[in-house]
Structure formats: structure tokens, C-alpha cells
N, C-alpha and C. Protein backbone atom coordinates (compact mmCIF):
# COMPACT_ATOMS: atom_id res chain seq x y z
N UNK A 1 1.61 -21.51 8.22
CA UNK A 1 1.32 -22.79 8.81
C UNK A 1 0.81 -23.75 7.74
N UNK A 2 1.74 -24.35 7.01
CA UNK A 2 1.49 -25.09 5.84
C UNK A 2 1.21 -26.82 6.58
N UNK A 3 0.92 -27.23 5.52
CA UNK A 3 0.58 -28.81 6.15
C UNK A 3 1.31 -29.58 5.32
N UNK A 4 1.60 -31.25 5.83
CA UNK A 4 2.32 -31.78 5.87
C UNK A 4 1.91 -32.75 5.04
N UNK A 5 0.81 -32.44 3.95
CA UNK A 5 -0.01 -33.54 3.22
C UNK A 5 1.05 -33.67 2.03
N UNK A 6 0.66 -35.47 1.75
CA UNK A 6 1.39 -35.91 0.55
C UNK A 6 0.66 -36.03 -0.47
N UNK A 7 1.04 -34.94 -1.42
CA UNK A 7 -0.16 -35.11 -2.85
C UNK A 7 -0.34 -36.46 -3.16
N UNK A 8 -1.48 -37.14 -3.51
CA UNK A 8 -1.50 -38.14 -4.41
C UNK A 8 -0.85 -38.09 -5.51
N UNK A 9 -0.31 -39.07 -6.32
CA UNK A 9 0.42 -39.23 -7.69
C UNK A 9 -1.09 -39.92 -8.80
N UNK A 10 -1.40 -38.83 -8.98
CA UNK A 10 -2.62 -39.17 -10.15
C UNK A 10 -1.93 -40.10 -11.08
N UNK A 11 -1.29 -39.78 -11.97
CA UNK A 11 -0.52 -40.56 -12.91
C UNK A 11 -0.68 -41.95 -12.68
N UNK A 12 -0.56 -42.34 -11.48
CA UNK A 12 -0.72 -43.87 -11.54
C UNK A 12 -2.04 -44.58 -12.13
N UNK A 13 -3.16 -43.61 -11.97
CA UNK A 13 -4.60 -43.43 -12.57
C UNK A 13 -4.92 -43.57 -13.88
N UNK A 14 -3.81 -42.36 -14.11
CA UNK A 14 -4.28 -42.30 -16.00
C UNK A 14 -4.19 -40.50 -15.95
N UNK A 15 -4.02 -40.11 -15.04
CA UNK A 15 -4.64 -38.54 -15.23
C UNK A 15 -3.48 -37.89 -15.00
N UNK A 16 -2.92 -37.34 -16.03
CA UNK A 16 -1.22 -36.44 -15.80
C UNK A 16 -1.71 -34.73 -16.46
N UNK A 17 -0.83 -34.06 -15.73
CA UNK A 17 -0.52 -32.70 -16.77
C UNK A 17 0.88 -32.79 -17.74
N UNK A 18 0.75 -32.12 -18.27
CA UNK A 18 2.15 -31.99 -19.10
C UNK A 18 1.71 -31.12 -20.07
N UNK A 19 3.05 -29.95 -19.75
CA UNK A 19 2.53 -28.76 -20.62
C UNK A 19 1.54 -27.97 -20.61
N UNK A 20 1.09 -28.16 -19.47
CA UNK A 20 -0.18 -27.40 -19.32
C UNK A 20 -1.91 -28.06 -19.86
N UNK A 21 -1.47 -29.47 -20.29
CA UNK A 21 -2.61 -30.26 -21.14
C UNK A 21 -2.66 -31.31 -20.27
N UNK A 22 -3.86 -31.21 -19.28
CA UNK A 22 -4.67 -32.61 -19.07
C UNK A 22 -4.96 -33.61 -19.57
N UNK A 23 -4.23 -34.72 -19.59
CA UNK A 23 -4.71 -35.87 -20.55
C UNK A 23 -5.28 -36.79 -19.21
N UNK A 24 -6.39 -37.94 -19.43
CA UNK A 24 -6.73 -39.30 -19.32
C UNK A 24 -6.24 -40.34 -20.20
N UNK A 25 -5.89 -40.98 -19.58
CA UNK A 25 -5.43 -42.49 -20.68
C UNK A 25 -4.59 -41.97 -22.13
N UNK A 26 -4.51 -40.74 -21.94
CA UNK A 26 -3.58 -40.18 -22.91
C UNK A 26 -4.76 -39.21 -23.72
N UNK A 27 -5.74 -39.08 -23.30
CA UNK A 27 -7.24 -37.81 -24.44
C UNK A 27 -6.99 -36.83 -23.27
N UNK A 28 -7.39 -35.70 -24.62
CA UNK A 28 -7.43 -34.62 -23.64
C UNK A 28 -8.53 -33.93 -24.45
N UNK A 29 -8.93 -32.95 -23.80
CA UNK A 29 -10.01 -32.38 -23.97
C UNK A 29 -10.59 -31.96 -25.49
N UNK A 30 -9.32 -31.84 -26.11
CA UNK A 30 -9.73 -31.51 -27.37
C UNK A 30 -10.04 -32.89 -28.15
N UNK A 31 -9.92 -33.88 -27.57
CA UNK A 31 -11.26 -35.46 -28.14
C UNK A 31 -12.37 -35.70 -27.83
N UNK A 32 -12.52 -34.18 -27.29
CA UNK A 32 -13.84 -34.30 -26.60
C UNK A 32 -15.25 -33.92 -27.41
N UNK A 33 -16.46 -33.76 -26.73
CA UNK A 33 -17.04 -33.48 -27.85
C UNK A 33 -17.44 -32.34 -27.54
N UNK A 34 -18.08 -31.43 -28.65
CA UNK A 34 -18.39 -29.94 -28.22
C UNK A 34 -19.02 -29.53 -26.99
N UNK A 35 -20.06 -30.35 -26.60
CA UNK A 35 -20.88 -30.07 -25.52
C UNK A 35 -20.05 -30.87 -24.39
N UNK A 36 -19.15 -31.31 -23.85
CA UNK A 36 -18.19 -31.57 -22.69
C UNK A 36 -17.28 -30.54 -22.90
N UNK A 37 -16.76 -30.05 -23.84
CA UNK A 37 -16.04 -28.63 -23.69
C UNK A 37 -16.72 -27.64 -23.15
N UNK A 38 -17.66 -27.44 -24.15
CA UNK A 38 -18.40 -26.22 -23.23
C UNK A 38 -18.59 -26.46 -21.91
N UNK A 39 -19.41 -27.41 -21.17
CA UNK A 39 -19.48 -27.82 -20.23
C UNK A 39 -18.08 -27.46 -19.15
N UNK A 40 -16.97 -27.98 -19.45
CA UNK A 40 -15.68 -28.12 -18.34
C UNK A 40 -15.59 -26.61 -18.81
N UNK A 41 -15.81 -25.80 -19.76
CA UNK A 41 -15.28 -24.01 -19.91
C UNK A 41 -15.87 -23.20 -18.26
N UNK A 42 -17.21 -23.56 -18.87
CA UNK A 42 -18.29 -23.48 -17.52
C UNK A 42 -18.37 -23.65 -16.32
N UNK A 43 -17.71 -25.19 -16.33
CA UNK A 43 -17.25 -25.37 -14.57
C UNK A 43 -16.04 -24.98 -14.45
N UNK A 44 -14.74 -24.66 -15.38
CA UNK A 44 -13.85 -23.93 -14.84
C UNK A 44 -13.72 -22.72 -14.48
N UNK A 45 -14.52 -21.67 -15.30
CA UNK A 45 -14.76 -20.76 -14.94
C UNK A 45 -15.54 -20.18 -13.60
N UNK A 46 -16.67 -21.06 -13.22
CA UNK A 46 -17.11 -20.98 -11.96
C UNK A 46 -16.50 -21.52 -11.26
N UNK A 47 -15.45 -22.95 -10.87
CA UNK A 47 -14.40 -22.90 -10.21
C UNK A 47 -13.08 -22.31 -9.74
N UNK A 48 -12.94 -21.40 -10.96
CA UNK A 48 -11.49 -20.06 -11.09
C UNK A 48 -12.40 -18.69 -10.33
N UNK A 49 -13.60 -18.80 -10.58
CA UNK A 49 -14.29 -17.66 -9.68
C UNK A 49 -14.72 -17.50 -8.21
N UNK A 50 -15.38 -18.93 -8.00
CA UNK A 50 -15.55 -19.20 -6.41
C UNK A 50 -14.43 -19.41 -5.59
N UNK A 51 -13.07 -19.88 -6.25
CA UNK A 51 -12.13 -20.16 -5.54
C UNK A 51 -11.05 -19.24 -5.47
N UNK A 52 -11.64 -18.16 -5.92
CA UNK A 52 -10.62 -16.44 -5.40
C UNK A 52 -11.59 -15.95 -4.38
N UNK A 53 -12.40 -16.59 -3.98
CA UNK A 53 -13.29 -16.26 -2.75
C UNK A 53 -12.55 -16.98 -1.24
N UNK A 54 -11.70 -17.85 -1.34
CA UNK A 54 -11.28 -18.88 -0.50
C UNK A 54 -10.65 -17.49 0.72
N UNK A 55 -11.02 -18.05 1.83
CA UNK A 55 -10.53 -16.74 3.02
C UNK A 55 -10.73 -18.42 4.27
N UNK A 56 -10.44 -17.80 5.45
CA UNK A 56 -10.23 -18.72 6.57
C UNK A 56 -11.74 -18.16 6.94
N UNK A 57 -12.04 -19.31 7.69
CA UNK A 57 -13.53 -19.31 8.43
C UNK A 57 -13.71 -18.07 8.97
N UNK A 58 -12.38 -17.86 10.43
CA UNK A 58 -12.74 -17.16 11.21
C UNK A 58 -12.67 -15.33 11.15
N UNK A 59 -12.28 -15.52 9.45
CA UNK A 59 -12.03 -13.65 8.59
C UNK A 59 -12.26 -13.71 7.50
N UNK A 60 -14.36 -14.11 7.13
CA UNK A 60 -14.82 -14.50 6.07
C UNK A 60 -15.00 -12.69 5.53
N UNK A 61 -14.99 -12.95 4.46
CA UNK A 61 -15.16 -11.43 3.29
C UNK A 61 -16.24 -11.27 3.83
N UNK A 62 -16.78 -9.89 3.60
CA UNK A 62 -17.88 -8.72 3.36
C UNK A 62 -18.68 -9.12 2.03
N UNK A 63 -19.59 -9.01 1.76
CA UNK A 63 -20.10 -9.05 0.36
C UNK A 63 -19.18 -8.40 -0.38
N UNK A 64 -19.61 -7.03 0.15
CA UNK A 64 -18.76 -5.75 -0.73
C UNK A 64 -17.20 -6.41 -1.24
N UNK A 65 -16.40 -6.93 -0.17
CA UNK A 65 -15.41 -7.48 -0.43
C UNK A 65 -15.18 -8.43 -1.76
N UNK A 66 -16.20 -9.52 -1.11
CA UNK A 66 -16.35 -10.43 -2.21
C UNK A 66 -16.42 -10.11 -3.60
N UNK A 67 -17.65 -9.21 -3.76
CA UNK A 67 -17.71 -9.08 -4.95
C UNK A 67 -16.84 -8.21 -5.78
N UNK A 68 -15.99 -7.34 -4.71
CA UNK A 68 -14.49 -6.85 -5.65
C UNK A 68 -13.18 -7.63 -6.01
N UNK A 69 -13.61 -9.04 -5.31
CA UNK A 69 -12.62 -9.88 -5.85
C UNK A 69 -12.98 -10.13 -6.65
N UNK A 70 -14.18 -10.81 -6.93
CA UNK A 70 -14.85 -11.43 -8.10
C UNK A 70 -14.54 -10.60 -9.28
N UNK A 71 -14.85 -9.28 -9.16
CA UNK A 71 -14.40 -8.06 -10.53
C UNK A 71 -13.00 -7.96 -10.61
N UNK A 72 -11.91 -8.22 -9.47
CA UNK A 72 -10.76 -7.85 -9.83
C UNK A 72 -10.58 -9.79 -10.90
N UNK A 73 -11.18 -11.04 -10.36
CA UNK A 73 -10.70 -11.62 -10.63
C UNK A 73 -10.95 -11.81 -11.86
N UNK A 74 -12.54 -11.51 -12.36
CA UNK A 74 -12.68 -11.77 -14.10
C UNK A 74 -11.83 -10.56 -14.52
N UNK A 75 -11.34 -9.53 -13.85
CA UNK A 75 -10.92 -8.40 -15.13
C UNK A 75 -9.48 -9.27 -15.60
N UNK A 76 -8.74 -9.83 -14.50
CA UNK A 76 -7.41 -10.94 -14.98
C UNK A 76 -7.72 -11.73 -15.88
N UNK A 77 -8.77 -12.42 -15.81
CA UNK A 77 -8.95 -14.00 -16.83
C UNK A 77 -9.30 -12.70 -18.44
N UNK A 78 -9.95 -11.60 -17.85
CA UNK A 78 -10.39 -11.29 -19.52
C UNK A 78 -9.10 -10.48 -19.47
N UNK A 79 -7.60 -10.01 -18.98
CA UNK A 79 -6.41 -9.43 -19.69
C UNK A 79 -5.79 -10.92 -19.87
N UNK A 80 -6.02 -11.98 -19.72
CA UNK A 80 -5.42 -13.07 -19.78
C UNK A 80 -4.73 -13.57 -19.06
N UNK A 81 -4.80 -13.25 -17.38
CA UNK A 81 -4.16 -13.07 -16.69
C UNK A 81 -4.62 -14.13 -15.95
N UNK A 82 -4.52 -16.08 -15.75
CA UNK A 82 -5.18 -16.55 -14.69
C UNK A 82 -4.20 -17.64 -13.94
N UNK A 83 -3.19 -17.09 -14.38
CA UNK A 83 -2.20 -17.85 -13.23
C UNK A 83 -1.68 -17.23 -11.83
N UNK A 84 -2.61 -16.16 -11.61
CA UNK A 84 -2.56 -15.90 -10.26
C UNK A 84 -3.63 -15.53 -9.29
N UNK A 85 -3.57 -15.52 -8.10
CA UNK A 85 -4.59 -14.97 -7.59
C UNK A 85 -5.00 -13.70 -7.78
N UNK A 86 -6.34 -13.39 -7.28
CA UNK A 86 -6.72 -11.61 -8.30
C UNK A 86 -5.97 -10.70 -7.50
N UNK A 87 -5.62 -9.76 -8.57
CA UNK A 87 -4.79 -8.48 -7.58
C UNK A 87 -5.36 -7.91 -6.27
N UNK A 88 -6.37 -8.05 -6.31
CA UNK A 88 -7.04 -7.47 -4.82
C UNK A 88 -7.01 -6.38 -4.86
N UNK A 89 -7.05 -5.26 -5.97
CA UNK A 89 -7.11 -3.69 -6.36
C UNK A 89 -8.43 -3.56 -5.70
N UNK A 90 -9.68 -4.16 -6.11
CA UNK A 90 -11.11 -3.41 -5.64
C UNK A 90 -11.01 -3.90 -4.28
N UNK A 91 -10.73 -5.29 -4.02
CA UNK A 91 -10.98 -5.77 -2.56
C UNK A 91 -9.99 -4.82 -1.87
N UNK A 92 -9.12 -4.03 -2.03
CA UNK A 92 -8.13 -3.24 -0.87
C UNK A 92 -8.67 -2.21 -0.85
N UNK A 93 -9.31 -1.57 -2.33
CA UNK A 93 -10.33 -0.60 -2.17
C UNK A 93 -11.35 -0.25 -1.20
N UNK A 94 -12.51 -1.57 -1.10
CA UNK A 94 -12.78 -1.57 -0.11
C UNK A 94 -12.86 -1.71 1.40
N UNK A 95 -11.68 -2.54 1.68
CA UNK A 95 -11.03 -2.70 2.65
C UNK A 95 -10.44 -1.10 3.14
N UNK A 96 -10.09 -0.24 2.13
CA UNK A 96 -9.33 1.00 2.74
C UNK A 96 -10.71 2.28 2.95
N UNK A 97 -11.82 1.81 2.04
CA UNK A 97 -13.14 2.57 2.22
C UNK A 97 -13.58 2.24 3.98
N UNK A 98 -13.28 1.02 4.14
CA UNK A 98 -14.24 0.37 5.83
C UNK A 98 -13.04 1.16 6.42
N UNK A 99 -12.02 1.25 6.20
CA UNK A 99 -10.63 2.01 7.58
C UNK A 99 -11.10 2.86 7.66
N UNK A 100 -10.91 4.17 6.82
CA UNK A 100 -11.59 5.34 6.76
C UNK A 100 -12.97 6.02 7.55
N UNK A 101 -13.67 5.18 7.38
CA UNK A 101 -15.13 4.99 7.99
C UNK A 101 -15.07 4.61 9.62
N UNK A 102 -13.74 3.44 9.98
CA UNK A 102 -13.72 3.22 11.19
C UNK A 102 -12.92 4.49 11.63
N UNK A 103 -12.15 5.47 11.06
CA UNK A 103 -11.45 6.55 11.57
C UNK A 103 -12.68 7.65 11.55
N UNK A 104 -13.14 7.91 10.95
CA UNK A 104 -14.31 8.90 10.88
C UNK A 104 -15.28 8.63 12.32
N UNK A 105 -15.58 7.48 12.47
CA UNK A 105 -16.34 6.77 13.44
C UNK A 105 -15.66 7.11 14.99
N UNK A 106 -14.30 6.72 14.91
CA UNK A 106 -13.35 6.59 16.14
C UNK A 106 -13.31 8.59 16.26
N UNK A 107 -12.80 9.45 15.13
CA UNK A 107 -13.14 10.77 15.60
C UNK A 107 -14.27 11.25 16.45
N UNK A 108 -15.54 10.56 15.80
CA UNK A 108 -16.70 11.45 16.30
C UNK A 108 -16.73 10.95 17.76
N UNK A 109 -16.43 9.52 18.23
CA UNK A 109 -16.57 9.11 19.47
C UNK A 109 -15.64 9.73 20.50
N UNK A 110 -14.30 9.96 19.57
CA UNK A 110 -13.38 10.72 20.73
C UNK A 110 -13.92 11.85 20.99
N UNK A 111 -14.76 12.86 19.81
CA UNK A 111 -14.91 14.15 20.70
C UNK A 111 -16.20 13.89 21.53
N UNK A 112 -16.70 12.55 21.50
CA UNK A 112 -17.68 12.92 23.33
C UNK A 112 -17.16 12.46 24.33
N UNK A 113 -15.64 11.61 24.04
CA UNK A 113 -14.99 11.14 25.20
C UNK A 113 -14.58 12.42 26.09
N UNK A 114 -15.25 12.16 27.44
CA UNK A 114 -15.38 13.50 28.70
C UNK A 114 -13.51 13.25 28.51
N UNK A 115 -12.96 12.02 29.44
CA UNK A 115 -11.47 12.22 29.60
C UNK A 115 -10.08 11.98 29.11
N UNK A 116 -9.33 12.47 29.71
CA UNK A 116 -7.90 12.46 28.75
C UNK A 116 -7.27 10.63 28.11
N UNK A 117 -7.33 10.15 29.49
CA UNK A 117 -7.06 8.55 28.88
C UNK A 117 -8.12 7.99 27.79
N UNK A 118 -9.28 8.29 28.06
CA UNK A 118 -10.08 7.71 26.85
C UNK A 118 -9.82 8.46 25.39
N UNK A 119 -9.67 9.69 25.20
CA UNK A 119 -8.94 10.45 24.20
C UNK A 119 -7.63 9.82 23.89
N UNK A 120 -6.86 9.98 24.84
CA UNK A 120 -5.70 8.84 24.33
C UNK A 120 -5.69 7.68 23.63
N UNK A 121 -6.44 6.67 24.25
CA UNK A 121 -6.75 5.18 23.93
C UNK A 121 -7.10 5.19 22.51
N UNK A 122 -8.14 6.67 22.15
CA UNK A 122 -9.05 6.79 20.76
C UNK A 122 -8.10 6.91 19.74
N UNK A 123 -7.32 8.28 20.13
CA UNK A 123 -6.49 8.50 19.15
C UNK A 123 -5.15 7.45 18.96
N UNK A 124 -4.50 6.64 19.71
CA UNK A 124 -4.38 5.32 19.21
C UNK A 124 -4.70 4.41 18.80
N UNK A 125 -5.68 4.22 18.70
CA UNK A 125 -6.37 3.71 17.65
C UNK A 125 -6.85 3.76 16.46
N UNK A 126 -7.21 5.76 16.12
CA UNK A 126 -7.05 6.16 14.97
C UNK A 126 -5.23 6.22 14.57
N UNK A 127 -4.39 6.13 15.18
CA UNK A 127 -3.59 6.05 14.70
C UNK A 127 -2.79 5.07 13.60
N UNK A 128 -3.27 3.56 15.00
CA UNK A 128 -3.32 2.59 14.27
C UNK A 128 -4.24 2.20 12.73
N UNK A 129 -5.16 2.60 12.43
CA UNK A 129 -5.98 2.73 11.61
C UNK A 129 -5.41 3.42 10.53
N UNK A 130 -4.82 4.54 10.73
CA UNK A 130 -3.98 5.00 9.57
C UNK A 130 -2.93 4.78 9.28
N UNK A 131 -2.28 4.10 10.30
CA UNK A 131 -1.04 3.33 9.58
C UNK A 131 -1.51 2.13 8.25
N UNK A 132 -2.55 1.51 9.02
CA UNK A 132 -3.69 0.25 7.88
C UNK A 132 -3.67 0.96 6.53
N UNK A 133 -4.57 2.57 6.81
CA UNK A 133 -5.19 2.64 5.74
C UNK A 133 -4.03 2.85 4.71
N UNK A 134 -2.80 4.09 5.00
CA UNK A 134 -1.41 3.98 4.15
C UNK A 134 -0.68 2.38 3.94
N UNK A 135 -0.99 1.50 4.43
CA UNK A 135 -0.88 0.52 3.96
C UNK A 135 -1.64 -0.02 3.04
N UNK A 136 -2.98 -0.09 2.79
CA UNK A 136 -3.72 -0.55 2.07
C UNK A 136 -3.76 0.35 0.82
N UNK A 137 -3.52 1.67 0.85
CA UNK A 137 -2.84 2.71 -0.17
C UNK A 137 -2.18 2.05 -1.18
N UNK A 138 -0.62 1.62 -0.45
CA UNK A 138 0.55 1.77 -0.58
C UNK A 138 0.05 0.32 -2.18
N UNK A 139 -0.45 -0.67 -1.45
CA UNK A 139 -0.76 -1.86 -1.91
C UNK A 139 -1.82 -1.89 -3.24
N UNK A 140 -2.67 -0.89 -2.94
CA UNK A 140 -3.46 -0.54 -4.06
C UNK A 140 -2.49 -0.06 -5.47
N UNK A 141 -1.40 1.14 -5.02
CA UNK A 141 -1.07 2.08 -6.10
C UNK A 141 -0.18 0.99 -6.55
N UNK A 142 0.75 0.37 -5.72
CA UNK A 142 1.79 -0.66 -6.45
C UNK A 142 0.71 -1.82 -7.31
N UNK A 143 0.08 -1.93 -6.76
CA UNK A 143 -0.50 -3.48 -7.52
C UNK A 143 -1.41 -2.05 -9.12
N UNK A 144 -2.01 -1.35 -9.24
CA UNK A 144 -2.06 -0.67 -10.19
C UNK A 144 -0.79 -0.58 -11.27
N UNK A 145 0.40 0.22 -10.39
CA UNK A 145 1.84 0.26 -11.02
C UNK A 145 1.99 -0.92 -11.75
N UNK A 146 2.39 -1.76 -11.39
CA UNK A 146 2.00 -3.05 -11.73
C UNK A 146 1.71 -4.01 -13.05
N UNK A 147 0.43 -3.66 -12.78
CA UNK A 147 -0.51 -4.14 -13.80
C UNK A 147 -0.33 -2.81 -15.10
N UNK A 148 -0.24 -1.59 -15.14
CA UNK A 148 0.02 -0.65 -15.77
C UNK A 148 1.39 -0.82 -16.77
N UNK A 149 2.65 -1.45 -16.07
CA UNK A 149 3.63 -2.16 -17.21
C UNK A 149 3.30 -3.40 -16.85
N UNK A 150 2.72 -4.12 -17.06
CA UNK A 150 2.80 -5.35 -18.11
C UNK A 150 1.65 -5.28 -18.68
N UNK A 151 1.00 -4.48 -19.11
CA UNK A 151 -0.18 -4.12 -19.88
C UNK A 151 1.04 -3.47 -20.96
N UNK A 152 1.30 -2.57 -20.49
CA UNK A 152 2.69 -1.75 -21.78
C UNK A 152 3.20 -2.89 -22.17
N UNK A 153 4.19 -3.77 -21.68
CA UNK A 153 5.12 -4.78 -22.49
C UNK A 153 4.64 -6.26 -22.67
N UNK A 154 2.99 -5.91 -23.05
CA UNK A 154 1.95 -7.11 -23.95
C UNK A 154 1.93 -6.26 -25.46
């Protein structure tokens, strides 16, 4: 459900990319002076970090979550990796640690369920749950695979 917004045309401003280099009025950062570099390093970096946090209101992250994005996302910027969003290796990690836990949880409740439909209902549900968790598997080992050759062919 994408939206229908019309980027502004900065350029008319003064402010273009090209090549990957931000210019104003035609300066770019490297006319800058040492302490505004450092400075924009600083806020980009805490902007490239808070904004691999971005989730919808109503299916905000876990801490735990959070902060395995945050580690998956600096381990990218330090392989040099920041033109994408973070692999989500630790965040699926933990995401497949909470399934597990809800299947462990959903066992112990089925064996005090007295009857057969509530046993039923349970174990569909652990079912469903392990279909998740081999999904969240599946997603972990490929995004590893992954990252494992193009680490080889750097």
C-alpha cells in the first residue's frame, strides 16, 4: 500500500545528488570544515541507525528485537554494506527464539487441556507456529548463505 506522494524536486533549491555527492549551490561536503564533517558523520550515522528501527505503529519491535537490528545494522555499515536495509539475521533470531517459547508455552497448556477440541485448537496452533518458526529458519540460513559469498567475492 504505497502512496501517491510527489517527491519535491530539490534541485530547484540548490540541493542535487549526483553520483552519490550532495552538493548545495554546487559545495559539497568536502568544502566543508572539519568540525561540520564530523558533525553530519555523526548525524548520519545516528540517522542510518534509528531509521533501521522504522516498523508500523501497530507491530512496534521488542527491545530484544530492536537491538538485533541495531547489531545486524552496524555489522553492514562496518562490512561496508549501507545501501540496504539490515539483514535481519539477529532480529529473525530473535523473532524465531519468541516462536519457540510460544510452542513450548502452547505444549505445556495443551497437556492441562481436560478436552479433545481444545487439544485440537492447541495443536493447531503449535502447528501454525512451526510452520513460522521453519520459516524464520529458512530466512536466517539464506540471509547467512548470503552474506557468506559476498564476503568470499570482496
Amino acid at each position: 500500500m504505497g502512496t501517491n506522494k510527489k517527491r519535491f524536486d530539490y534541485t530547484k533549491l540548490g540541493l542535487s545528488k549526483v553520483e552519490n555527492v550532495v552538493t548545495f549551490n554546487g559545495h559539497s561536503v568536502a568544502d566543508m570544515p572539519e568540525v561540520t564533517k564530523t558533525y553530519l558523520i555523526n548525524y548520519g550515522f545516528f540517522a542510518k541507525m534509528s531509521r533501521s528501527l522504522a516498523t508500523t505503529k501497530d507491530k512496534p519491535y521488542t527491545e530484544d528485537e530492536m537491538k538485533a537490528i541495531l547489531t545486524d545494522t552496524f555489522n553492514d555499515l562496518m562490512a561496508g554494506d549501507f545501501t540496504k536495509k539490515s539483514s535481519g539475521i539477529a532480529s529473525n533470531e530473535a523473532k524465531l527464539a519468541e516462536v519457540n517459547s510460544d510452542i513450548a508455552n502452547l505444549a505445556n497448556i495443551m497437556e492441562l487441556a481436560k478436552d479433545k477440541v481444545s487439544k485440537t485448537a492447541i495443536g493447531k496452533m503449535i502447528d501454525g507456529k512451526k510452520i513460522l518458526a521453519a520459516d524464520l529458519q529458512k530466512k536466517i540460513n539464506d540471509t547467512k548463505a548470503k552474506k557468506a559469498e559476498s564476503t568470499e567475492t570482496k
